[in-house]
PDB file of N, CA and C in Angstrom:
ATOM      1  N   UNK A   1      26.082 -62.858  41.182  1.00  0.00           N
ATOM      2  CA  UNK A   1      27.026 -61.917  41.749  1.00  0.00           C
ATOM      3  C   UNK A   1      26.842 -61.892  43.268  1.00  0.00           C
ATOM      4  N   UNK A   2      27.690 -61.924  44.086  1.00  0.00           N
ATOM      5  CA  UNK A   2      28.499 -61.747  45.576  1.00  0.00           C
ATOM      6  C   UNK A   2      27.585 -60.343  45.965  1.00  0.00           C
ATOM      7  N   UNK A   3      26.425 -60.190  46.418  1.00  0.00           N
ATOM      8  CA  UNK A   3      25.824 -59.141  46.922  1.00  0.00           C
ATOM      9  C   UNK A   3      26.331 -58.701  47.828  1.00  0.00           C
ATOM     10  N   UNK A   4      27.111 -59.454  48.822  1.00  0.00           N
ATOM     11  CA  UNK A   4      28.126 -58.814  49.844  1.00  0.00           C
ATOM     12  C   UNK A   4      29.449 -58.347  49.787  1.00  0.00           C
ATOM     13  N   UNK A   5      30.347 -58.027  48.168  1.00  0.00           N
ATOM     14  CA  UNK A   5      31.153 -57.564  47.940  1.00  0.00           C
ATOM     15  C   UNK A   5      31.048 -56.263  47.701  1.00  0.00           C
ATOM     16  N   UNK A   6      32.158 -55.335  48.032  1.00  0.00           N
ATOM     17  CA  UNK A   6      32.383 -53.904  48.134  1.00  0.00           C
ATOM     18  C   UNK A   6      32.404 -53.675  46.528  1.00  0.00           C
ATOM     19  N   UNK A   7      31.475 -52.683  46.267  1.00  0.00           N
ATOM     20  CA  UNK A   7      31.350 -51.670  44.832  1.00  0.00           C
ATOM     21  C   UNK A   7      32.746 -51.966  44.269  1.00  0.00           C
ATOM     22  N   UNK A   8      33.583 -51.392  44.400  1.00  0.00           N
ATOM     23  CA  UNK A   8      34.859 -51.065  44.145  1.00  0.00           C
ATOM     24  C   UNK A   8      35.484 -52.699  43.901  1.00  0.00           C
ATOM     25  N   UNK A   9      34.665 -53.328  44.494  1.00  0.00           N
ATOM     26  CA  UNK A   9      35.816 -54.993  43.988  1.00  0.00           C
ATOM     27  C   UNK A   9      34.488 -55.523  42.534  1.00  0.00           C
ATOM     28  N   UNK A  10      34.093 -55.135  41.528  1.00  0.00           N
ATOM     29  CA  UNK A  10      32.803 -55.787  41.058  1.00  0.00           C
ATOM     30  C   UNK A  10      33.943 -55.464  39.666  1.00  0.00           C
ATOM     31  N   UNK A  11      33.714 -56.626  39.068  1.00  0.00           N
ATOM     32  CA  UNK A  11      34.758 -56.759  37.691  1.00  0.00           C
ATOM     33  C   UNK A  11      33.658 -57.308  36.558  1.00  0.00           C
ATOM     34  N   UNK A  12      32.547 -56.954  36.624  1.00  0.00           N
ATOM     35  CA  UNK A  12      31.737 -57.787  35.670  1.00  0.00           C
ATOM     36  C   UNK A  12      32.091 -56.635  34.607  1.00  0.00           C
ATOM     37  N   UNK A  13      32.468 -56.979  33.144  1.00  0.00           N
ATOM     38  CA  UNK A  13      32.126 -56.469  32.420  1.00  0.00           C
ATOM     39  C   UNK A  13      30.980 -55.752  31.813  1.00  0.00           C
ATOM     40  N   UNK A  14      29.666 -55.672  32.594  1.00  0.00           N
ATOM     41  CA  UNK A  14      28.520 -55.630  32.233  1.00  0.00           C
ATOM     42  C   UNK A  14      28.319 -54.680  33.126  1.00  0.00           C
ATOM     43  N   UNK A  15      27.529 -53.076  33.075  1.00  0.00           N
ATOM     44  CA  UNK A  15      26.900 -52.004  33.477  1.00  0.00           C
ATOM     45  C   UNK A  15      27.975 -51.252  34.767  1.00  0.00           C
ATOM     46  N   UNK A  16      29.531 -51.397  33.896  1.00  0.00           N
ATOM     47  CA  UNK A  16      30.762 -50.318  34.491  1.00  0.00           C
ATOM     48  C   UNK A  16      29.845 -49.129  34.878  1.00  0.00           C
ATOM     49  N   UNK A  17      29.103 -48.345  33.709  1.00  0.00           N
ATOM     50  CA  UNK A  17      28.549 -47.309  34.220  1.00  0.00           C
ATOM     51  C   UNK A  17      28.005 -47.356  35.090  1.00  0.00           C
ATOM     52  N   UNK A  18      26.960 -48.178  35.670  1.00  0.00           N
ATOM     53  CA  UNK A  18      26.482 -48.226  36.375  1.00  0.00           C
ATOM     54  C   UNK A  18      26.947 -48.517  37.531  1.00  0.00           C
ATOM     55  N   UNK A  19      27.765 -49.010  37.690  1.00  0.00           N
ATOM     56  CA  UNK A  19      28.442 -49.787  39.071  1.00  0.00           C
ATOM     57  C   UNK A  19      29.042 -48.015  39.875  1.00  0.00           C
ATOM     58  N   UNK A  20      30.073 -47.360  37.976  1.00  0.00           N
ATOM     59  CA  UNK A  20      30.751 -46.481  38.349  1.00  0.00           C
ATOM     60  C   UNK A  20      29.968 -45.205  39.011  1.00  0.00           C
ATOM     61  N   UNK A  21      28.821 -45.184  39.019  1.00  0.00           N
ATOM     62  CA  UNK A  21      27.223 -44.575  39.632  1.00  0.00           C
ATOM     63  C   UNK A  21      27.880 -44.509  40.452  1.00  0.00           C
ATOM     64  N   UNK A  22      26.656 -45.490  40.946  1.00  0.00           N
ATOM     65  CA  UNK A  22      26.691 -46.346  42.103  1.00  0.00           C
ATOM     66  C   UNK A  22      27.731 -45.626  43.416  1.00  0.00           C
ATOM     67  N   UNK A  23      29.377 -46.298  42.627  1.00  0.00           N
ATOM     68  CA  UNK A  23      29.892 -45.923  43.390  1.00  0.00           C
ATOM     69  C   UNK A  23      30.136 -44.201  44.172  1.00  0.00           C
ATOM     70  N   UNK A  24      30.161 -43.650  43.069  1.00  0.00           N
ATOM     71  CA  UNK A  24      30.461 -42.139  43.222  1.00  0.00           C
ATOM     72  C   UNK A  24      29.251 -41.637  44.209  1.00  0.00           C
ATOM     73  N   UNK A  25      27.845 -42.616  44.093  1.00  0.00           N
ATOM     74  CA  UNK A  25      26.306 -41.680  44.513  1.00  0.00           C
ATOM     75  C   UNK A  25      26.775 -41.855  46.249  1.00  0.00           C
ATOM     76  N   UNK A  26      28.038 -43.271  46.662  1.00  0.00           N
ATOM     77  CA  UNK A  26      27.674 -43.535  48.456  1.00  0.00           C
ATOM     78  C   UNK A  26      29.403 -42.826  48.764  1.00  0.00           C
ATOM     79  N   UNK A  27      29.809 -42.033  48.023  1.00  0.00           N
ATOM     80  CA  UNK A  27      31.083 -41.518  48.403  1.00  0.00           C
ATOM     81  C   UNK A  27      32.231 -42.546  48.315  1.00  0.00           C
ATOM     82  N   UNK A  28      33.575 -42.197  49.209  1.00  0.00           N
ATOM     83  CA  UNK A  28      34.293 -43.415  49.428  1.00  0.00           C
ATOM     84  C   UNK A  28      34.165 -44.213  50.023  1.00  0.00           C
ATOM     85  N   UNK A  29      32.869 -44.593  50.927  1.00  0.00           N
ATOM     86  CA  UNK A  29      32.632 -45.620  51.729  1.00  0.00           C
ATOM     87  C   UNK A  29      33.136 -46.781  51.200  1.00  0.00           C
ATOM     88  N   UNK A  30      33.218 -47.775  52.092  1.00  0.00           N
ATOM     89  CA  UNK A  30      33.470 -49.251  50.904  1.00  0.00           C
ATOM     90  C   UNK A  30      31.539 -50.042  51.516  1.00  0.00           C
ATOM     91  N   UNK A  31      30.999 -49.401  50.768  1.00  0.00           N
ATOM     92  CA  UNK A  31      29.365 -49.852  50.531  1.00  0.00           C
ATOM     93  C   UNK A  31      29.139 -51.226  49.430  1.00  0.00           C
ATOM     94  N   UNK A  32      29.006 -52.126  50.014  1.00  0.00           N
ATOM     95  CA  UNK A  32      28.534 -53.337  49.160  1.00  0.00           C
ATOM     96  C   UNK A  32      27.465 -52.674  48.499  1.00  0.00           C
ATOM     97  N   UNK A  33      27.058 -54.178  47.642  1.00  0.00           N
ATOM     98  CA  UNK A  33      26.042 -54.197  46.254  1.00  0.00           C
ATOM     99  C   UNK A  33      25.453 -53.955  47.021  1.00  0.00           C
ATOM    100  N   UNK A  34      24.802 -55.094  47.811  1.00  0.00           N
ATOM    101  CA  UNK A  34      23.534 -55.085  48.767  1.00  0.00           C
ATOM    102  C   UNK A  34      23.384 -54.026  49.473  1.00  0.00           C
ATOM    103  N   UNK A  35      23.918 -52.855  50.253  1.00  0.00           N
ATOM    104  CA  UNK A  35      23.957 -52.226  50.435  1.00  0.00           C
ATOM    105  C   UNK A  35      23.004 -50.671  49.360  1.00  0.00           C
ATOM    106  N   UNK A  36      24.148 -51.072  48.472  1.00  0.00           N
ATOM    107  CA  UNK A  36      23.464 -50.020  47.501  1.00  0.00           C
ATOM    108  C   UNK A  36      22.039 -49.692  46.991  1.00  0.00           C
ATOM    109  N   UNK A  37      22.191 -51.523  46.362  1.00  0.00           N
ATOM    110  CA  UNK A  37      20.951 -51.178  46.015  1.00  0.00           C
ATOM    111  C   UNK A  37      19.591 -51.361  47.028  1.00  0.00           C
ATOM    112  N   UNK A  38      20.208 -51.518  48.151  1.00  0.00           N
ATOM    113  CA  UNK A  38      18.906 -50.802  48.732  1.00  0.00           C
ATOM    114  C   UNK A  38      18.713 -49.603  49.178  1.00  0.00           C
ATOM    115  N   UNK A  39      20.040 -48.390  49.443  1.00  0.00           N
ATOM    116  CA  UNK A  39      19.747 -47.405  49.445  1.00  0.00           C
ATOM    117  C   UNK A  39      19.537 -46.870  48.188  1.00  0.00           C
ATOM    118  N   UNK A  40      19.622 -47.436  46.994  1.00  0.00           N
ATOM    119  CA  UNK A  40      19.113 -46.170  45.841  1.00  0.00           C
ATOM    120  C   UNK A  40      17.905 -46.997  45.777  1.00  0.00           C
ATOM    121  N   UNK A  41      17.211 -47.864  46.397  1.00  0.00           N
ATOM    122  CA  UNK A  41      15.959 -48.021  45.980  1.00  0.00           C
ATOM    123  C   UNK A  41      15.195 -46.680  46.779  1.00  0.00           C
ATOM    124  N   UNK A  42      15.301 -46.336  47.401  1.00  0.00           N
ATOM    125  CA  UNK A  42      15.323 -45.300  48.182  1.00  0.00           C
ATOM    126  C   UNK A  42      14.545 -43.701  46.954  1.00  0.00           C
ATOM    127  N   UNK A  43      15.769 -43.970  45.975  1.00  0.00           N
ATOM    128  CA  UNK A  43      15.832 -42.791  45.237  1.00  0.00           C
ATOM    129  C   UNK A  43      15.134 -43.501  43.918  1.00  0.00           C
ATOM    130  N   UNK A  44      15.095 -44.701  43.132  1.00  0.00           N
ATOM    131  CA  UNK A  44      14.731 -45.650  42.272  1.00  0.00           C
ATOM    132  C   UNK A  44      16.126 -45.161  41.650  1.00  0.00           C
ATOM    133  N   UNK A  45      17.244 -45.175  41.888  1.00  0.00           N
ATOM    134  CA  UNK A  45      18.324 -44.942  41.139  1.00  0.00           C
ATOM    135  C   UNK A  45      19.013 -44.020  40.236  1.00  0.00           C
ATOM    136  N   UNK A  46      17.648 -43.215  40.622  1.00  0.00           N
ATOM    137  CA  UNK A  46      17.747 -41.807  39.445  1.00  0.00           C
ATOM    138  C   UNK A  46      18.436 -40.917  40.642  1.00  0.00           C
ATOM    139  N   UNK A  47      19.089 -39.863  40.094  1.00  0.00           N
ATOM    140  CA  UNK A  47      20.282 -38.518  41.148  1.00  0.00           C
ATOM    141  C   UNK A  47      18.653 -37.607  40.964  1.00  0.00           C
ATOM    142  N   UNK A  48      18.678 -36.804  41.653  1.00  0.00           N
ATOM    143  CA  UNK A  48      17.692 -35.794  42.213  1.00  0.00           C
ATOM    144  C   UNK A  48      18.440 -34.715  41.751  1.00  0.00           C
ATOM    145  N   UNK A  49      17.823 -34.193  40.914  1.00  0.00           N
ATOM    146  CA  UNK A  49      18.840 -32.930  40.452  1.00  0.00           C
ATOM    147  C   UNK A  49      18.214 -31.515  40.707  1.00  0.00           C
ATOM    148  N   UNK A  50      18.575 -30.944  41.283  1.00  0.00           N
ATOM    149  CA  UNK A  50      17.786 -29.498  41.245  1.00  0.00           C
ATOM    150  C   UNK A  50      18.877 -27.996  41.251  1.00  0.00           C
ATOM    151  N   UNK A  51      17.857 -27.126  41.096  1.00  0.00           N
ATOM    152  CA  UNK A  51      18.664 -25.888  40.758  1.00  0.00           C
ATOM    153  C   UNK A  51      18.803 -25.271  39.758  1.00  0.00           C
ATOM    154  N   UNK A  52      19.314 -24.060  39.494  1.00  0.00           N
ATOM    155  CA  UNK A  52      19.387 -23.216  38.559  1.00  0.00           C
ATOM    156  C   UNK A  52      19.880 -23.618  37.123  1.00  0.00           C
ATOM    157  N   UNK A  53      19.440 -23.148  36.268  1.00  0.00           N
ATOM    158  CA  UNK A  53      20.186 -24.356  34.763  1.00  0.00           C
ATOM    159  C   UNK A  53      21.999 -24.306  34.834  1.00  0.00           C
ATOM    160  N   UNK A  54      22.347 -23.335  35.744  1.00  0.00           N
ATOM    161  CA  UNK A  54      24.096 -23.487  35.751  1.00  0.00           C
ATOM    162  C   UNK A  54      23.999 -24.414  36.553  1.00  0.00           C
ATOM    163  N   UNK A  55      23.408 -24.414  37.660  1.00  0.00           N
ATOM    164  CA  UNK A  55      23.706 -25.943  39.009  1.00  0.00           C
ATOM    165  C   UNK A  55      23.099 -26.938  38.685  1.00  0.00           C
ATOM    166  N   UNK A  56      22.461 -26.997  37.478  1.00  0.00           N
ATOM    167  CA  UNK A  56      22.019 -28.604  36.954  1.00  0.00           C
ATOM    168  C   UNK A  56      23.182 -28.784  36.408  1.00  0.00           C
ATOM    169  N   UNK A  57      24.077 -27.843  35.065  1.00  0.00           N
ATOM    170  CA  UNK A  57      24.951 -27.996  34.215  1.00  0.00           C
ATOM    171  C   UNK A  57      25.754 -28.634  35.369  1.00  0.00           C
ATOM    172  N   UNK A  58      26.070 -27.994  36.285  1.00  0.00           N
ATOM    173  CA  UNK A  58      27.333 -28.125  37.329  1.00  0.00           C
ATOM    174  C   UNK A  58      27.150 -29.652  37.547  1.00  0.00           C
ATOM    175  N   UNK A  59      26.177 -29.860  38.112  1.00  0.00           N
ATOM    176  CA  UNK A  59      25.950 -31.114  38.875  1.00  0.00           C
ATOM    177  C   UNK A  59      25.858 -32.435  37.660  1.00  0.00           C
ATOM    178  N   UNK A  60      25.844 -32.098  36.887  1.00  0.00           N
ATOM    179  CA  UNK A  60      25.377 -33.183  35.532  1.00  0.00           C
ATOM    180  C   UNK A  60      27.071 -33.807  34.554  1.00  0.00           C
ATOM    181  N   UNK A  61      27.525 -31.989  34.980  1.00  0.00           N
ATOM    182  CA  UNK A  61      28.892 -32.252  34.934  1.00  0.00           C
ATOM    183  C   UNK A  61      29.604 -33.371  35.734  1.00  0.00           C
ATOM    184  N   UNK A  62      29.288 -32.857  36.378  1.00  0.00           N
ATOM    185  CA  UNK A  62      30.408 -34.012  37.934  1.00  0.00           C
ATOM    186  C   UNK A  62      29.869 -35.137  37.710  1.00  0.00           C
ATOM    187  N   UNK A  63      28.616 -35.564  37.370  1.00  0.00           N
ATOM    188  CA  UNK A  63      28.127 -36.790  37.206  1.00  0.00           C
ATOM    189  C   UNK A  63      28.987 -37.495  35.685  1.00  0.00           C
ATOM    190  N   UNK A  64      28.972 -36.693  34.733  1.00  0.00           N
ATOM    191  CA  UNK A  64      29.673 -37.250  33.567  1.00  0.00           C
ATOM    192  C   UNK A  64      31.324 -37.258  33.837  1.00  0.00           C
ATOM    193  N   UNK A  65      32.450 -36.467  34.460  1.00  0.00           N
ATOM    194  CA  UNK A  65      33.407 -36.259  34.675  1.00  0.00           C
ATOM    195  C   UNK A  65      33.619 -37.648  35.406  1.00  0.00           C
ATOM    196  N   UNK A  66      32.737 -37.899  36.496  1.00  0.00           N
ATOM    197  CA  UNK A  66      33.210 -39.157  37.516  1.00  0.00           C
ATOM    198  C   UNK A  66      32.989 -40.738  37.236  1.00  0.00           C
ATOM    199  N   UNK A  67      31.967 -41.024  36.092  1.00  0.00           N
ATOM    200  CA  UNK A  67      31.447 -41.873  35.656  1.00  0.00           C
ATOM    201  C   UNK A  67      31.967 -41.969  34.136  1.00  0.00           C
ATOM    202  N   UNK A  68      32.156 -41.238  33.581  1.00  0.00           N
ATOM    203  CA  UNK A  68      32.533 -41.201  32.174  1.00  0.00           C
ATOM    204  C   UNK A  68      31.125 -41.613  31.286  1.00  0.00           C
ATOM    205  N   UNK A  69      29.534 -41.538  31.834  1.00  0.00           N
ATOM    206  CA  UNK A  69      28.538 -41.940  30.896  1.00  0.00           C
ATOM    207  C   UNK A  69      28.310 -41.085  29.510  1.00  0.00           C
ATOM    208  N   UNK A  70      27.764 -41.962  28.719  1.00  0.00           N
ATOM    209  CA  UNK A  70      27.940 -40.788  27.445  1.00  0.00           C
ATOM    210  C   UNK A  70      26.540 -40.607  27.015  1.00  0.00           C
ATOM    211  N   UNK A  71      25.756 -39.800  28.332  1.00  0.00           N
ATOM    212  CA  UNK A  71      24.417 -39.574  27.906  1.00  0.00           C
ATOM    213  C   UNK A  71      23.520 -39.329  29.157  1.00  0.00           C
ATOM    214  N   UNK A  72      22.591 -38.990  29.217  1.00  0.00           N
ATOM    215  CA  UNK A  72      21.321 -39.271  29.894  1.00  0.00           C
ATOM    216  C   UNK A  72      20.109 -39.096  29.624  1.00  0.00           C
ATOM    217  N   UNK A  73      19.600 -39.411  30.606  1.00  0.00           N
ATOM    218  CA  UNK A  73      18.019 -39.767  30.762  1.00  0.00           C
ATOM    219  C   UNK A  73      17.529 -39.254  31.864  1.00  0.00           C
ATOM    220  N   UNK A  74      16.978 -37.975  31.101  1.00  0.00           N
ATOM    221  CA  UNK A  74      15.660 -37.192  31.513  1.00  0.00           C
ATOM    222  C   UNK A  74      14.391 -37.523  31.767  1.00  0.00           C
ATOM    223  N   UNK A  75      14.235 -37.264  33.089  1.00  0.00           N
ATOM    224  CA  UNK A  75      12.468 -37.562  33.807  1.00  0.00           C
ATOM    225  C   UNK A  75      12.075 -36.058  34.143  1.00  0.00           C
ATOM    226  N   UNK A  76      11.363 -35.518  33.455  1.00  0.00           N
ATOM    227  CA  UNK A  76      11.366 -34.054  33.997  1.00  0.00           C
ATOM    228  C   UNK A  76       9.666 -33.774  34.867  1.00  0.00           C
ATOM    229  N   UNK A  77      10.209 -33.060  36.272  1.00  0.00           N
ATOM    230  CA  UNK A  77       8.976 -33.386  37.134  1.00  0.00           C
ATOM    231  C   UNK A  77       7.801 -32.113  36.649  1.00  0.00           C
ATOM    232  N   UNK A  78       7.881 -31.144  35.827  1.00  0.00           N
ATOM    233  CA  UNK A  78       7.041 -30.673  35.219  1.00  0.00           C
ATOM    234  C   UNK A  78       6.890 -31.469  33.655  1.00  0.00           C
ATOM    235  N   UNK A  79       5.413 -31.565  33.404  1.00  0.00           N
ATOM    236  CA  UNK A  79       4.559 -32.643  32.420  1.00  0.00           C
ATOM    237  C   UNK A  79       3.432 -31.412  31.628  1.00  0.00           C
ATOM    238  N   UNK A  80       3.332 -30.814  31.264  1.00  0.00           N
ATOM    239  CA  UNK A  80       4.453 -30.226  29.744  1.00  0.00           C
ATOM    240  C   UNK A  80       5.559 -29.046  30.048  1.00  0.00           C
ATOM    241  N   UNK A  81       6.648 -29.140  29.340  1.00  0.00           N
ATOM    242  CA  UNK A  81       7.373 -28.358  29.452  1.00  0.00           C
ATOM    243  C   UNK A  81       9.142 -28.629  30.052  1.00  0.00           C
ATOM    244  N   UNK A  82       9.028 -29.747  30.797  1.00  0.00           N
ATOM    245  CA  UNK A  82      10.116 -30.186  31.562  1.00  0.00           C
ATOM    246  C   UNK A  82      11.551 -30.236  30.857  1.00  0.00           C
ATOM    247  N   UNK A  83      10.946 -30.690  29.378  1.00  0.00           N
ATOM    248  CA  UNK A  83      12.007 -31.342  28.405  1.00  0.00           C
ATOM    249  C   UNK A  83      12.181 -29.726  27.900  1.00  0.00           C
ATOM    250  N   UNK A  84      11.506 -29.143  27.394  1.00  0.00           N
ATOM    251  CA  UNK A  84      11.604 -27.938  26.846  1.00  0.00           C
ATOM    252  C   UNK A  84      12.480 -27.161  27.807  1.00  0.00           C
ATOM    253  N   UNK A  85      12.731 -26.459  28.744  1.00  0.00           N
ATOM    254  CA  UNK A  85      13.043 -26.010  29.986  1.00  0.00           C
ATOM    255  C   UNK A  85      14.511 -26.496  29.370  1.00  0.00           C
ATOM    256  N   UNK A  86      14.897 -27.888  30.016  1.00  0.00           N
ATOM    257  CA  UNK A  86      16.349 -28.675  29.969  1.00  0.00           C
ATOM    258  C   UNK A  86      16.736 -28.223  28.664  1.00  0.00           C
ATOM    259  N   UNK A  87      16.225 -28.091  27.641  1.00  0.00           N
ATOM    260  CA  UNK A  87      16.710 -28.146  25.804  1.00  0.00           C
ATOM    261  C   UNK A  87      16.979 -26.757  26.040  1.00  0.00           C
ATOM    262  N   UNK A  88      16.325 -25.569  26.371  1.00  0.00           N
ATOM    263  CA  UNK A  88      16.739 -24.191  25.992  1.00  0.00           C
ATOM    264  C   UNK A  88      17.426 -23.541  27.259  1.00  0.00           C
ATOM    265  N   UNK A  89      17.400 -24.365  28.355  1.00  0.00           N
ATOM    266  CA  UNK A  89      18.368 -23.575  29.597  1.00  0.00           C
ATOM    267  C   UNK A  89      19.937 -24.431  29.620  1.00  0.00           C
ATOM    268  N   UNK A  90      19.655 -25.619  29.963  1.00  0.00           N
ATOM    269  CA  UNK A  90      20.901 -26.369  30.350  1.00  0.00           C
ATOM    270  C   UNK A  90      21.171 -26.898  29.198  1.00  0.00           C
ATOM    271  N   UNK A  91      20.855 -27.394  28.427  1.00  0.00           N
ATOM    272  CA  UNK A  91      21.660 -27.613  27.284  1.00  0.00           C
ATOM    273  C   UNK A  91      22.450 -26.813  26.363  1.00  0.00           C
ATOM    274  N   UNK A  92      22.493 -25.733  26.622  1.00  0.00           N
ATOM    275  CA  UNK A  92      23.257 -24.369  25.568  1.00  0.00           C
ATOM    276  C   UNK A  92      24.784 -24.967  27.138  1.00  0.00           C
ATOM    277  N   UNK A  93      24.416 -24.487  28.192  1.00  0.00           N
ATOM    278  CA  UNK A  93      25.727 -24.372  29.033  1.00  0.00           C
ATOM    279  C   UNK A  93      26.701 -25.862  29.104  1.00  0.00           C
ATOM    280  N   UNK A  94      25.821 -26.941  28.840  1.00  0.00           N
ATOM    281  CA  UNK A  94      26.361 -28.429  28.685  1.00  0.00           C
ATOM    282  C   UNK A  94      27.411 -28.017  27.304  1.00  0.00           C
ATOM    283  N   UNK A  95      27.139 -27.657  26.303  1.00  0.00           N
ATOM    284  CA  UNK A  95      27.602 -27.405  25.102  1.00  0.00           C
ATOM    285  C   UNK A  95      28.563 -26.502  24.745  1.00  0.00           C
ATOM    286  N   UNK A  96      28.213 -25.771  25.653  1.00  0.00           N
ATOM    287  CA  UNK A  96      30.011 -24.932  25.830  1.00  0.00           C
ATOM    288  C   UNK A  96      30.502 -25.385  26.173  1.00  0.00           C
ATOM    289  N   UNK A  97      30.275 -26.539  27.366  1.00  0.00           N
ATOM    290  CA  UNK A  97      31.786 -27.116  28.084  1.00  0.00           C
ATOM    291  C   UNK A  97      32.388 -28.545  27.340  1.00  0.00           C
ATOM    292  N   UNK A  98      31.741 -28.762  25.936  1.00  0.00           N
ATOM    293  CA  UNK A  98      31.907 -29.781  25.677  1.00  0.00           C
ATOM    294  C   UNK A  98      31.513 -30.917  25.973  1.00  0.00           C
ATOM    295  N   UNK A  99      30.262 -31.002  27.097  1.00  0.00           N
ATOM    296  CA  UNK A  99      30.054 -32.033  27.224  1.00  0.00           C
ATOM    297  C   UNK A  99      28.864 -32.465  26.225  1.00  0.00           C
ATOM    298  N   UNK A 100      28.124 -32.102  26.012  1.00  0.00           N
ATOM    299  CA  UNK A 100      27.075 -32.348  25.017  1.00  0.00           C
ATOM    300  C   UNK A 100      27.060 -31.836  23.612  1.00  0.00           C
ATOM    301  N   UNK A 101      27.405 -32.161  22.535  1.00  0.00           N
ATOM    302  CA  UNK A 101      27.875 -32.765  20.836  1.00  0.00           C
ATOM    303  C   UNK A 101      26.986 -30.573  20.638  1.00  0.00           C
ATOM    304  N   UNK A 102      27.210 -30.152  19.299  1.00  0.00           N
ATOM    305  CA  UNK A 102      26.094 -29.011  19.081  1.00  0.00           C
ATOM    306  C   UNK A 102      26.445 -29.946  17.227  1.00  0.00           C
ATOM    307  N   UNK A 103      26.994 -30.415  16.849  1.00  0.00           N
ATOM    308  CA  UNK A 103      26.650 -30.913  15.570  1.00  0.00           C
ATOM    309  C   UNK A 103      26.776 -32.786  15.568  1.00  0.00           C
ATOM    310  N   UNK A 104      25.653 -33.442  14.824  1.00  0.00           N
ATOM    311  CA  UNK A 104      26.420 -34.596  13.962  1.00  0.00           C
ATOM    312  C   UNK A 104      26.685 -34.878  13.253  1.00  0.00           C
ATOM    313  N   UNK A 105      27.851 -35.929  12.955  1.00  0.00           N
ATOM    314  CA  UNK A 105      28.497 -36.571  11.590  1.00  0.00           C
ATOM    315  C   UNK A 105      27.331 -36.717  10.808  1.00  0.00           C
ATOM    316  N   UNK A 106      26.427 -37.717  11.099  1.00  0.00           N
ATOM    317  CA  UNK A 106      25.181 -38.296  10.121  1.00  0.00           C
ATOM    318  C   UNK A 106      24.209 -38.045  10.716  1.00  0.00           C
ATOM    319  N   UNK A 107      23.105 -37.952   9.284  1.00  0.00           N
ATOM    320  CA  UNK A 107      21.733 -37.846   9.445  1.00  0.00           C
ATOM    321  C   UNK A 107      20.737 -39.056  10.114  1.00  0.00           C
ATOM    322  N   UNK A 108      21.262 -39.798  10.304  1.00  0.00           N
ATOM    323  CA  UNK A 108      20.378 -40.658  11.073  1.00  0.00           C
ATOM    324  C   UNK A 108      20.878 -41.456  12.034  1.00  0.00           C
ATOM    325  N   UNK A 109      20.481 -41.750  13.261  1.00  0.00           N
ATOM    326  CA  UNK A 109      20.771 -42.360  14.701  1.00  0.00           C
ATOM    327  C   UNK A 109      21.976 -43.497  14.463  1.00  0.00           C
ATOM    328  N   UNK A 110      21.397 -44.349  13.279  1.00  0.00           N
ATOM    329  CA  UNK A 110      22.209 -45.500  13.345  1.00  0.00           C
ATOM    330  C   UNK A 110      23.942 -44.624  12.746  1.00  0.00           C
ATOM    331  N   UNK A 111      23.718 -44.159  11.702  1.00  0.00           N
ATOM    332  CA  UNK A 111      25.161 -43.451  11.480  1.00  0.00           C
ATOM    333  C   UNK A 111      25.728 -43.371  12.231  1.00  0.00           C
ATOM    334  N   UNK A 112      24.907 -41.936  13.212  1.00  0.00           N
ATOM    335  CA  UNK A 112      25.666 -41.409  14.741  1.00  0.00           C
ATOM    336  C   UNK A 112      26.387 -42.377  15.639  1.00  0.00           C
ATOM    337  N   UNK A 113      25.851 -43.700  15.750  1.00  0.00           N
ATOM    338  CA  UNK A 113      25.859 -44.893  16.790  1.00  0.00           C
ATOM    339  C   UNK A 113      27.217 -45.327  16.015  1.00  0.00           C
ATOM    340  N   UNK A 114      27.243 -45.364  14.638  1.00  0.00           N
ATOM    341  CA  UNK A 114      28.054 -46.741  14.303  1.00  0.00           C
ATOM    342  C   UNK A 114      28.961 -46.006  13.600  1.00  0.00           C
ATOM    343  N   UNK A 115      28.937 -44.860  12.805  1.00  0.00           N
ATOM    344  CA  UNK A 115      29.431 -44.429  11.924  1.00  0.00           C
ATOM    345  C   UNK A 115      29.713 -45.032  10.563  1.00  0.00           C
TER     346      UNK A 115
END
């Protein structure tokens, strides 16, 4: 891949989400690959999220609204408790707005995945 082509021109079928990141994390700039990924090496590619469990919801929102990802991945900077915290604060307010499931179809992962 063309490390010197603008975000916005990248047609690989392979990690849309990611590209669609990407793009949203440097604004409308027209920021090449190369570009990018050396400023999110910066961050290791992860969004810095902070704030109250409504301004995580908020911010986690805009991240799923602009990207369309169907999920994430939690690094939580308190080691015990981090995950616990996210499960009983921000996840009840994710779930009112529809963005995060409160039932599944099937009892086991592969179901959920494949139906």
């Amino acid at each position: 891949m063309d490390l010197d082509i603008p975000l916005q021109d990248i047609t690989s079928q392979a990690s849309q989400g990611l590209v669609a990141a990407m793009s949203s994390m440097f604004g409308e700039g027209n920021i090449t690959l190369r570009e990018a990924v050396g400023q999110s090496g910066l961050a290791g590619m992860i969004p810095q999220i902070l704030g109250t469990p409504g301004q995580v919801a908020d911010q986690l929102e805009e991240v799923w609204r602009q990207t369309g990802c169907h999920g994430f991945n939690l690094t939580p900077t308190i080691v015990p408790g981090g995950h616990e915290d996210f499960i009983d604060q921000v996840v009840p307010i994710l779930q009112q707005r529809g963005i995060i499931r409160t039932t599944y179809e099937a009892t086991t992962l592969r179901g959920n995945l494949i139906g």
